[in-house]
C-alpha atoms as a PDB file:
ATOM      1  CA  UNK A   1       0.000   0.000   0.000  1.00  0.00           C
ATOM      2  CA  UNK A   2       1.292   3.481  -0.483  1.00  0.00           C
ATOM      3  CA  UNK A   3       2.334   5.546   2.633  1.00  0.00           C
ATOM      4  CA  UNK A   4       2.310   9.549   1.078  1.00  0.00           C
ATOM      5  CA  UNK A   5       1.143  10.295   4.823  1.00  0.00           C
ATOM      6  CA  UNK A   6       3.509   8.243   6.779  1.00  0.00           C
ATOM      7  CA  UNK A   7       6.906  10.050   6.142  1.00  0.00           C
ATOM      8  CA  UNK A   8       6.324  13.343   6.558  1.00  0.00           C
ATOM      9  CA  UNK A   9       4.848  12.122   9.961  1.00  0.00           C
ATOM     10  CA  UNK A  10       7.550  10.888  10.291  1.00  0.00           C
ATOM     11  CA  UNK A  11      10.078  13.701  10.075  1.00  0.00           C
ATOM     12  CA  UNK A  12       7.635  15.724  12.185  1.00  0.00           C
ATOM     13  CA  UNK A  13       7.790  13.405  15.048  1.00  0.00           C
ATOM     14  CA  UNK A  14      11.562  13.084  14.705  1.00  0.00           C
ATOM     15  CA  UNK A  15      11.558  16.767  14.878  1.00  0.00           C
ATOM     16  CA  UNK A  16       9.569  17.049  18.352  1.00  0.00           C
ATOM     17  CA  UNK A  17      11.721  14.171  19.549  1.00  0.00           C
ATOM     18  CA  UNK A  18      15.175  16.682  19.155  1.00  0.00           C
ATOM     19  CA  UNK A  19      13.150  19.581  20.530  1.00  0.00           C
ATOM     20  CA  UNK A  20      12.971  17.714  23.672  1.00  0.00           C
ATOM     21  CA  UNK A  21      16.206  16.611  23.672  1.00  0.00           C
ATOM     22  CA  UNK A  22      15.124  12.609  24.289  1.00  0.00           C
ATOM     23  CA  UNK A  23      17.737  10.054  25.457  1.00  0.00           C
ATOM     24  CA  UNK A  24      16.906   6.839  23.447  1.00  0.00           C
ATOM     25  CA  UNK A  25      17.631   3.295  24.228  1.00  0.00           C
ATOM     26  CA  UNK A  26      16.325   1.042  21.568  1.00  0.00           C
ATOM     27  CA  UNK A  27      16.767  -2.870  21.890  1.00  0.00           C
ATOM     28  CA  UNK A  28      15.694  -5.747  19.836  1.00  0.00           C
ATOM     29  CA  UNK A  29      14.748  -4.959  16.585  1.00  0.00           C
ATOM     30  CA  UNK A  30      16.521  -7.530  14.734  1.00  0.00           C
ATOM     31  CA  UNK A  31      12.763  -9.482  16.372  1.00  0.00           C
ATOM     32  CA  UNK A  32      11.271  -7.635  13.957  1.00  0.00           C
ATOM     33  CA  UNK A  33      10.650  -9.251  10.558  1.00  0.00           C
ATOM     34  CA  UNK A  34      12.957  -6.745   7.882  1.00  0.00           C
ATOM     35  CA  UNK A  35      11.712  -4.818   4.953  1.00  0.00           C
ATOM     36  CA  UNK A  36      11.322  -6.798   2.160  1.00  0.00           C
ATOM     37  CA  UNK A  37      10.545 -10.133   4.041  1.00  0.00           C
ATOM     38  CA  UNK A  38       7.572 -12.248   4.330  1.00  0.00           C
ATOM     39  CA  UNK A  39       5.406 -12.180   6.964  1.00  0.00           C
ATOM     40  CA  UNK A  40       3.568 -10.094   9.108  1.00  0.00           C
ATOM     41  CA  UNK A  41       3.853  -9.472  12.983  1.00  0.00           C
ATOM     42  CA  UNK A  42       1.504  -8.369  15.739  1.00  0.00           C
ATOM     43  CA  UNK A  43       3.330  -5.820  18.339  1.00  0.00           C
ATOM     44  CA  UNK A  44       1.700  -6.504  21.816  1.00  0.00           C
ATOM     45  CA  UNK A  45       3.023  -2.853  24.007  1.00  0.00           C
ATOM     46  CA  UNK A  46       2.484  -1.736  27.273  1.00  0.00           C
ATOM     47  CA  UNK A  47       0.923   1.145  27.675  1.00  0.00           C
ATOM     48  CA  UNK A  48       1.989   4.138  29.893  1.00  0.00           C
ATOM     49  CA  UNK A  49       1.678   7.189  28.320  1.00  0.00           C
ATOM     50  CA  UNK A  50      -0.241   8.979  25.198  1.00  0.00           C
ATOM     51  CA  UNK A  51       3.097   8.677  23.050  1.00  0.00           C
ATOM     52  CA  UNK A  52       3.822   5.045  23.204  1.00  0.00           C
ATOM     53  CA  UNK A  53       2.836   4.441  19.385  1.00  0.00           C
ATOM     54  CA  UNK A  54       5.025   6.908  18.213  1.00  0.00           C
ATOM     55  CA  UNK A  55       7.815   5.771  20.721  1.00  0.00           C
ATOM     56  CA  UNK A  56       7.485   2.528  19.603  1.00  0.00           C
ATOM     57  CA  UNK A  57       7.261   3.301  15.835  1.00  0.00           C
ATOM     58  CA  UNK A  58      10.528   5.390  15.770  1.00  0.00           C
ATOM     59  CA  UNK A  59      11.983   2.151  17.362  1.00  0.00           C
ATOM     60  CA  UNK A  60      11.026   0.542  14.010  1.00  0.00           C
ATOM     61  CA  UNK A  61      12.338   2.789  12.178  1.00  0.00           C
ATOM     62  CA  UNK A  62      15.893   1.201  11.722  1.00  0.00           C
ATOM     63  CA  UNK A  63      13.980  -2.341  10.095  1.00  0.00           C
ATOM     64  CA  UNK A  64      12.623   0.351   7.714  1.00  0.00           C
ATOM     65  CA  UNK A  65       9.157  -0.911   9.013  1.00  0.00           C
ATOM     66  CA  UNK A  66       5.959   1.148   9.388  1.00  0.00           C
ATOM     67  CA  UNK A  67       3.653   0.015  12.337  1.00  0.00           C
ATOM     68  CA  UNK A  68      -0.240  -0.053  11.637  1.00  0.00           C
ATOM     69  CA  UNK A  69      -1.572   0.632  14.890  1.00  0.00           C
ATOM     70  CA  UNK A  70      -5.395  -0.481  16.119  1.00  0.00           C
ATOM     71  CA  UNK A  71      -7.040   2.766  17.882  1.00  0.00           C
ATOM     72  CA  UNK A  72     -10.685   3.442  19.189  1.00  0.00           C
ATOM     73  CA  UNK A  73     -12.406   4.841  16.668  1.00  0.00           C
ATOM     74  CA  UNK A  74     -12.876   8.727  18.696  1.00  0.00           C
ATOM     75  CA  UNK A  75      -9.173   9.058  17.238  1.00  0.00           C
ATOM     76  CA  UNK A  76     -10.511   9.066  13.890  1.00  0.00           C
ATOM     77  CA  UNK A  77     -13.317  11.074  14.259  1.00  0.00           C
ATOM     78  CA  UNK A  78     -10.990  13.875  15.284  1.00  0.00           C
ATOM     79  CA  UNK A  79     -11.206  16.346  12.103  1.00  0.00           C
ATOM     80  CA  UNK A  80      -6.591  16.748  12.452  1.00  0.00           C
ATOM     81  CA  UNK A  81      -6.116  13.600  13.769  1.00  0.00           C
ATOM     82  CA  UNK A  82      -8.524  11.201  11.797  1.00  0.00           C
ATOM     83  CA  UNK A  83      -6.998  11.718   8.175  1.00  0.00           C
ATOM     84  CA  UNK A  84      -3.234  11.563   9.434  1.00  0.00           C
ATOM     85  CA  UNK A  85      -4.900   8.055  10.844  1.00  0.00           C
ATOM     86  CA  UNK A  86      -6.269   6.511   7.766  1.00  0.00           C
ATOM     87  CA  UNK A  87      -3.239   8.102   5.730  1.00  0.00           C
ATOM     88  CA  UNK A  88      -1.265   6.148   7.719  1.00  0.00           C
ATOM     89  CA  UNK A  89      -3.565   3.164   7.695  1.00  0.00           C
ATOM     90  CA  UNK A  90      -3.840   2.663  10.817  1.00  0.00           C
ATOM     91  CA  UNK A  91      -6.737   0.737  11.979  1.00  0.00           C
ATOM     92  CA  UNK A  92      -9.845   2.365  13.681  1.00  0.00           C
ATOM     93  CA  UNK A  93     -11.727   0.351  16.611  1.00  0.00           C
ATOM     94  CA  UNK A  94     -15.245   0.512  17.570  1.00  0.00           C
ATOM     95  CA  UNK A  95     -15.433  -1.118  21.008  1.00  0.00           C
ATOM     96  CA  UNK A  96     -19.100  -1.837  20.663  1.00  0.00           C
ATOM     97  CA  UNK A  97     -18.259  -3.706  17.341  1.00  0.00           C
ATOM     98  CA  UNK A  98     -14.546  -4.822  17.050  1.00  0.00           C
ATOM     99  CA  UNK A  99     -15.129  -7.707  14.484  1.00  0.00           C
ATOM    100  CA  UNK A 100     -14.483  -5.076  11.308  1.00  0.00           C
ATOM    101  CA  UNK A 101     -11.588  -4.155  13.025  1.00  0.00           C
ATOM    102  CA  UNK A 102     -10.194  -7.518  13.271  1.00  0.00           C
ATOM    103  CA  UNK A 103     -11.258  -8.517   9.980  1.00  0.00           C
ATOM    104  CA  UNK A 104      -9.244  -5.537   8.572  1.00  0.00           C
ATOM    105  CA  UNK A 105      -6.414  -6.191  11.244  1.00  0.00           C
ATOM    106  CA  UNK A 106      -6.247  -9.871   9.875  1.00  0.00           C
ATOM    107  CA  UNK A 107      -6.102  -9.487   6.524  1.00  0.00           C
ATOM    108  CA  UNK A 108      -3.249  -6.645   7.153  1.00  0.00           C
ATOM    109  CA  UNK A 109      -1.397  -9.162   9.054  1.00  0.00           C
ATOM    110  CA  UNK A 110      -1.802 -11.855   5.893  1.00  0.00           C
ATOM    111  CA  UNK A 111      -0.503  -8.812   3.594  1.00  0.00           C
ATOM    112  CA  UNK A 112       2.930  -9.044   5.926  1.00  0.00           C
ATOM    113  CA  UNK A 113       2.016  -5.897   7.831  1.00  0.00           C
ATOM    114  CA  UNK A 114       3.187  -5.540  11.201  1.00  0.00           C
ATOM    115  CA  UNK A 115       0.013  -4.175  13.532  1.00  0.00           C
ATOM    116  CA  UNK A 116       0.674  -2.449  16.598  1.00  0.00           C
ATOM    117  CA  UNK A 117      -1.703  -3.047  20.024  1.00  0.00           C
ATOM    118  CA  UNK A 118      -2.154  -2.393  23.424  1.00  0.00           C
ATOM    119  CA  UNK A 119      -3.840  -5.442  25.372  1.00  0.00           C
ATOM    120  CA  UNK A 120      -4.609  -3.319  28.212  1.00  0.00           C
ATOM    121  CA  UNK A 121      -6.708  -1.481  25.838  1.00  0.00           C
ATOM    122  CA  UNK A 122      -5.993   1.734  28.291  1.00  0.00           C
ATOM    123  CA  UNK A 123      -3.202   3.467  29.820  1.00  0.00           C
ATOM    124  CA  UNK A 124      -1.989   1.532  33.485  1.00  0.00           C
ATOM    125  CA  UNK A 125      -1.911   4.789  35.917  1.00  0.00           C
ATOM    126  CA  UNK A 126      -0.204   1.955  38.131  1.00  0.00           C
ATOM    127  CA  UNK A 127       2.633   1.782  35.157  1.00  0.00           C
ATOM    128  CA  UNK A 128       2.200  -1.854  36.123  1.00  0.00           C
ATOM    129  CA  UNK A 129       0.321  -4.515  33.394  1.00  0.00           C
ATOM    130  CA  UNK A 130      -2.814  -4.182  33.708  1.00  0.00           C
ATOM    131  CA  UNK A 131      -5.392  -6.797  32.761  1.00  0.00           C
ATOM    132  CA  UNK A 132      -5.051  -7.416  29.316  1.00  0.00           C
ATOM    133  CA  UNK A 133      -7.796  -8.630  26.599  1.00  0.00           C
ATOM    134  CA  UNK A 134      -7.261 -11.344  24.285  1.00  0.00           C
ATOM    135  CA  UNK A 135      -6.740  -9.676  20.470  1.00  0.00           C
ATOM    136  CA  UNK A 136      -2.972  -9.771  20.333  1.00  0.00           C
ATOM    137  CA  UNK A 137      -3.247 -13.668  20.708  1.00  0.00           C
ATOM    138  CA  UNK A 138      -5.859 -14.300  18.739  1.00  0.00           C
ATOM    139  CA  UNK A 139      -4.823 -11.677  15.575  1.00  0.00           C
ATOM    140  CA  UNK A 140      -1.379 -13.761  15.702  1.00  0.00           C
ATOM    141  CA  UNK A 141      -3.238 -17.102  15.960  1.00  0.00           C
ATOM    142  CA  UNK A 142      -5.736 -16.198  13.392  1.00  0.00           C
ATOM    143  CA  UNK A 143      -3.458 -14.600  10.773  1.00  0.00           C
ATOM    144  CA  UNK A 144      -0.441 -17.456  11.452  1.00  0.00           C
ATOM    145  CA  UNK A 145       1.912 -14.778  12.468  1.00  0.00           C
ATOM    146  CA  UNK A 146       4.368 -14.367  15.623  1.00  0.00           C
ATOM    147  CA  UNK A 147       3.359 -12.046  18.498  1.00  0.00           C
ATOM    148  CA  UNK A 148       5.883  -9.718  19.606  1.00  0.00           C
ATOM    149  CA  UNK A 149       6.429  -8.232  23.524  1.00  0.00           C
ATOM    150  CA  UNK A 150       7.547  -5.007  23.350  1.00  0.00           C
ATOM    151  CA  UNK A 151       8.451  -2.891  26.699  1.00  0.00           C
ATOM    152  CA  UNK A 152       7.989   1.060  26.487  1.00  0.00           C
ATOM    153  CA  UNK A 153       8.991   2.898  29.757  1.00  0.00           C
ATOM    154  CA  UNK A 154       9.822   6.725  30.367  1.00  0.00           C
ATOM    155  CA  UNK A 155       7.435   8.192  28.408  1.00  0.00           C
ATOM    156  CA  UNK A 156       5.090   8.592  31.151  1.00  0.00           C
ATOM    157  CA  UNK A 157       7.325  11.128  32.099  1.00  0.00           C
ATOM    158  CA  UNK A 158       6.216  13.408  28.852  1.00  0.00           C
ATOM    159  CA  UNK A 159       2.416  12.778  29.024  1.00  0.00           C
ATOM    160  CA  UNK A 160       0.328  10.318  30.712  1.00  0.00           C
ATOM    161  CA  UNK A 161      -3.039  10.328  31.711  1.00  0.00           C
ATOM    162  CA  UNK A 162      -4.430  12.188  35.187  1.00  0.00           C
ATOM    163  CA  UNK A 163      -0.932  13.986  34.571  1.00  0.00           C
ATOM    164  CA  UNK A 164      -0.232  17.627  33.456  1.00  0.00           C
ATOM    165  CA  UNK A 165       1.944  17.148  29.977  1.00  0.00           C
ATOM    166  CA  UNK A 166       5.748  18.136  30.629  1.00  0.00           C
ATOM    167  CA  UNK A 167       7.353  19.441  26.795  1.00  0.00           C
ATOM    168  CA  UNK A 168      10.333  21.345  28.120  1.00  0.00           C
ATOM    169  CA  UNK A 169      13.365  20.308  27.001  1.00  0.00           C
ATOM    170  CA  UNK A 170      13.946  17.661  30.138  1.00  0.00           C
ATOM    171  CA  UNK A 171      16.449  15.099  28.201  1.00  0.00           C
ATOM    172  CA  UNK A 172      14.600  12.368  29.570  1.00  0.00           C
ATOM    173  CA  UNK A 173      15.534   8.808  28.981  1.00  0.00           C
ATOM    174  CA  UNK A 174      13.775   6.847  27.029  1.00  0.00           C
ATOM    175  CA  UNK A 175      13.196   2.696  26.551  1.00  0.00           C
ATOM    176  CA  UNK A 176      11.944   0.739  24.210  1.00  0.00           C
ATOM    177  CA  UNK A 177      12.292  -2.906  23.839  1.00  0.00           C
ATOM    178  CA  UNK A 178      11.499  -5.698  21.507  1.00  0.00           C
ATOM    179  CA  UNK A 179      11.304  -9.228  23.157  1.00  0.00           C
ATOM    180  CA  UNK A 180      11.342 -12.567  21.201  1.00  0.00           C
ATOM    181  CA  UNK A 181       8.749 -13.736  18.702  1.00  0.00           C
ATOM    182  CA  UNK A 182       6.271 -15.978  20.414  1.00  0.00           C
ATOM    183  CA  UNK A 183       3.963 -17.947  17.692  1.00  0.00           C
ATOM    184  CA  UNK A 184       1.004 -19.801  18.719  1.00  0.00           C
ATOM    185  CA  UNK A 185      -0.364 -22.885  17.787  1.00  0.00           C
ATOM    186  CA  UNK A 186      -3.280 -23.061  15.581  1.00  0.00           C
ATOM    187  CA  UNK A 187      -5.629 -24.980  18.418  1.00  0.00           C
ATOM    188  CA  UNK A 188      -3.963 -23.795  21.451  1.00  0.00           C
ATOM    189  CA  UNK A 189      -5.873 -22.263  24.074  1.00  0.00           C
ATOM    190  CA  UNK A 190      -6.366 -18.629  23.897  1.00  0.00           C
ATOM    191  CA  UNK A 191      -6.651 -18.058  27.831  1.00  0.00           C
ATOM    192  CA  UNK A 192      -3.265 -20.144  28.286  1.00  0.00           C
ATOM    193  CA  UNK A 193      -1.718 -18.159  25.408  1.00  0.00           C
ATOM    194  CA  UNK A 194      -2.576 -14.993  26.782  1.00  0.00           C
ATOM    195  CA  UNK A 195      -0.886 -15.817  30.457  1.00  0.00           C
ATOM    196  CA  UNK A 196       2.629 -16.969  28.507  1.00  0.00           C
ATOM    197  CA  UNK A 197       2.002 -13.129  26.967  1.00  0.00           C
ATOM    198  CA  UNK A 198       1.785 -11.646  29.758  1.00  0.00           C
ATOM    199  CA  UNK A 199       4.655 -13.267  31.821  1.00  0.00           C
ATOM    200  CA  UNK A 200       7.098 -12.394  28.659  1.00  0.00           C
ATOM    201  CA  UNK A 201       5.754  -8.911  28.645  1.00  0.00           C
ATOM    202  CA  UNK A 202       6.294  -8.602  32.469  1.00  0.00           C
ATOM    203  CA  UNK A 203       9.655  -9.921  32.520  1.00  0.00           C
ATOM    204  CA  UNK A 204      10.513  -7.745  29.480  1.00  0.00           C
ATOM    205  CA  UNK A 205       9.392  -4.386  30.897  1.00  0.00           C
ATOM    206  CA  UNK A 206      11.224  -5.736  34.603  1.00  0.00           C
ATOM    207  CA  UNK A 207      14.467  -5.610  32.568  1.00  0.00           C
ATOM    208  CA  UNK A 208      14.041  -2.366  30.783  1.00  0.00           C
ATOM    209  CA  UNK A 209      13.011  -0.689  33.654  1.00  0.00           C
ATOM    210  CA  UNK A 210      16.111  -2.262  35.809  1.00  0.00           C
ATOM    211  CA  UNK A 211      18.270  -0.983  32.837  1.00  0.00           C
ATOM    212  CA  UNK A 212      16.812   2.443  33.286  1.00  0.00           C
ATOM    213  CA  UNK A 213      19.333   5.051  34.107  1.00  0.00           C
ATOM    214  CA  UNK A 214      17.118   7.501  36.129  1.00  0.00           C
ATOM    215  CA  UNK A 215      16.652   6.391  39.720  1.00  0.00           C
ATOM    216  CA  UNK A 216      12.977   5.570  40.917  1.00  0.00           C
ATOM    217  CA  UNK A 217      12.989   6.158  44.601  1.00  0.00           C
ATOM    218  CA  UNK A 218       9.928   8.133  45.454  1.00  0.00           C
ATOM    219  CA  UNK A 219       9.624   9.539  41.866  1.00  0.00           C
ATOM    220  CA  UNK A 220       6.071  10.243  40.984  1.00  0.00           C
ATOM    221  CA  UNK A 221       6.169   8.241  37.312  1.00  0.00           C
ATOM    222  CA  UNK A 222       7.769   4.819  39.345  1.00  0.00           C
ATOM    223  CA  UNK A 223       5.297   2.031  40.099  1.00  0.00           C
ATOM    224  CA  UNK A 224       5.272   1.405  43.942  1.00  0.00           C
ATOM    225  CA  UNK A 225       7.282  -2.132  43.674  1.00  0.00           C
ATOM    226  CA  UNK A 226      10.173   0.121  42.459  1.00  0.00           C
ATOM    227  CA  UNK A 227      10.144   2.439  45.492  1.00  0.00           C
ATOM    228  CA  UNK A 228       7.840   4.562  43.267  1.00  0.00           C
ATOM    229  CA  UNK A 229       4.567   6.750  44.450  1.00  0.00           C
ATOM    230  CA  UNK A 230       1.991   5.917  41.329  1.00  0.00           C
ATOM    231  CA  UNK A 231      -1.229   4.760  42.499  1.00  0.00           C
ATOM    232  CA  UNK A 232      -0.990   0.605  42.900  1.00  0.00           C
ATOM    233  CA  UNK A 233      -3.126  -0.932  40.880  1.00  0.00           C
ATOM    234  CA  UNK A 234      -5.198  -2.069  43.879  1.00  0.00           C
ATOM    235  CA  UNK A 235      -5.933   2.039  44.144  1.00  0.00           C
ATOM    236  CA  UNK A 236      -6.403   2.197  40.070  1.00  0.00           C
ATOM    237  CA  UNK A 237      -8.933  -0.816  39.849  1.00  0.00           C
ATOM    238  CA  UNK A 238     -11.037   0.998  43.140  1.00  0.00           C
ATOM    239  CA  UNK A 239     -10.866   4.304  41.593  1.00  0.00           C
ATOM    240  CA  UNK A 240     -12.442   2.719  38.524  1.00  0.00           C
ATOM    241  CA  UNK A 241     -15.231   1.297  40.286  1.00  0.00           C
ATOM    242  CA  UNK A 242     -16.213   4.490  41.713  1.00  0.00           C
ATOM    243  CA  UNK A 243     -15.904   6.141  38.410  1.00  0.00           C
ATOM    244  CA  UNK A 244     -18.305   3.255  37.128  1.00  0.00           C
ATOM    245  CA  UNK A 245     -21.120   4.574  39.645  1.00  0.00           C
ATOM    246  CA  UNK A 246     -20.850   7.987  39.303  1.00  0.00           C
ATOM    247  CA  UNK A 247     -21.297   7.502  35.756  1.00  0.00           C
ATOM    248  CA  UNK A 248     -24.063   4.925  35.832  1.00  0.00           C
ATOM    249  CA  UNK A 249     -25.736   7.561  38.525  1.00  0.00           C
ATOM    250  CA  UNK A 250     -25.350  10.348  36.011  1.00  0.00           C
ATOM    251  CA  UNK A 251     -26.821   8.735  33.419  1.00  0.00           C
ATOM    252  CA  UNK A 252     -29.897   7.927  35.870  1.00  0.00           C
ATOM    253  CA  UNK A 253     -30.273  11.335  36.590  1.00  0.00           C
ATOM    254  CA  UNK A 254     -30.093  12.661  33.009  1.00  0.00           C
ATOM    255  CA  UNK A 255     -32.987  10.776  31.952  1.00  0.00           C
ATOM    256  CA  UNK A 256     -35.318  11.287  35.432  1.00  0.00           C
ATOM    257  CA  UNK A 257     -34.923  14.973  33.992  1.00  0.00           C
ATOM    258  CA  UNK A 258     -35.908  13.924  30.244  1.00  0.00           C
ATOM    259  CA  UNK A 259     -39.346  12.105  31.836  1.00  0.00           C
END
């Protein structure tokens, strides 16, 4: 497919990347299949902070890949946003109706694309893994392609959600790292799949994040386990459940005042 929207993206992001002055330590592309070979891959990334899919597509850069990452569809519905999306192709995700999406995703993956996703589906305020949701597996399953872990960290430190956005010129570090190819079995059980996924993303981001040159003690963007003071994800999954109420409660009262 042609990519007229991709480059110039491309040089833009690059450009923003110098402005502030980012420290990069990319790992572990030689996981990723090169230009010019067969074969697809699906990208399974932590997620920590709104620039993850850029972070993680410069990373590609040097296997002269372009990721096509799965978004909810409110990205493309943004009048700036949603044609830099589609020119990218990039894939657009309805969460009330995800099979187009993974009909599109699949036959991307056949083509020898490599597709970009977050299992947690969300960003982790906890910068722990969250609970993640089956599509990584099943896409790779599905499409007969390997399933990639790849470890982000430090970009929480630019902008992350419940956080006011920091774009001075800091110089902070930044990680990203691509783990081994896992490929799963046509037949093999999705749930016990998905656990394997998990414990190679976990161990992957453990390493980055011990090879992290900053120190975490009592910084604000450093999970609790690593002396850190972001919200555990015992705090994250109660402040969720309150959120749930409030919402269901304001949607009660919104249509006692219609009647």
């Amino acid at each position: 497919m042609a990519d007229l929207v991709y480059p110039p993206v491309i040089f833009t992001v690059k450009t923003f990347w110098k402005y502030l002055g980012l420290r990069f330590d990319f790992r572990g592309q030689e996981h990723l299949p090169h230009a010019g070979k067969s074969g697809g891959a699906v990208l399974a990334i932590n997620h920590i902070g709104y620039l993850d899919f850029a972070l993680a597509g410069t990373a590609a850069l040097p296997m002269k890949r372009y990721i096509r990452f799965m978004a909810k569809s409110e990205i493309f519905d943004h009048k700036i946003a949603g044609p830099l999306m589609r020119g990218m192709h990039h894939i657009s995700v309805d969460r009330s109706a995800g099979s187009g999406a993974l009909a599109q995703a699949l036959r991307a993956l056949r083509a020898g694309e490599i597709i970009g996703i977050f299992p947690e589906g969300t960003i982790s305020r906890s910068f722990e893994i969250a609970e993640m949701k089956s599509g990584a597996v099943r896409l790779a399953q599905g499409a007969g392609v390997p399933v990639i872990p790849v470890a982000v960290w430090g970009s929480q430190r630019i902008v992350t959600k419940k956080r006011k956005p920091d774009f001075k010129r800091h110089k902070h570090p930044v990680s990203v790292t691509f783990g081994e190819p896992i490929f799963i079995p046509k037949g093999a059980d999705i749930a016990a799949e998905e656990i394997k996924l998990k414990e190679a993303m976990l161990t992957l981001l453990h390493q980055v994040q011990a090879n992290y040159p900053d120190d975490p003690q009592g910084q604000w963007w450093a999970p609790v386990r690593l002396g850190g003071t972001a919200p555990t994800p015992e705090q994250v999954a109660r402040e969720y459940e309150e959120y749930k109420v409030l919402k269901a409660q304001r949607q009660s009262d919104l249509k006692n005042e219609k009647e």
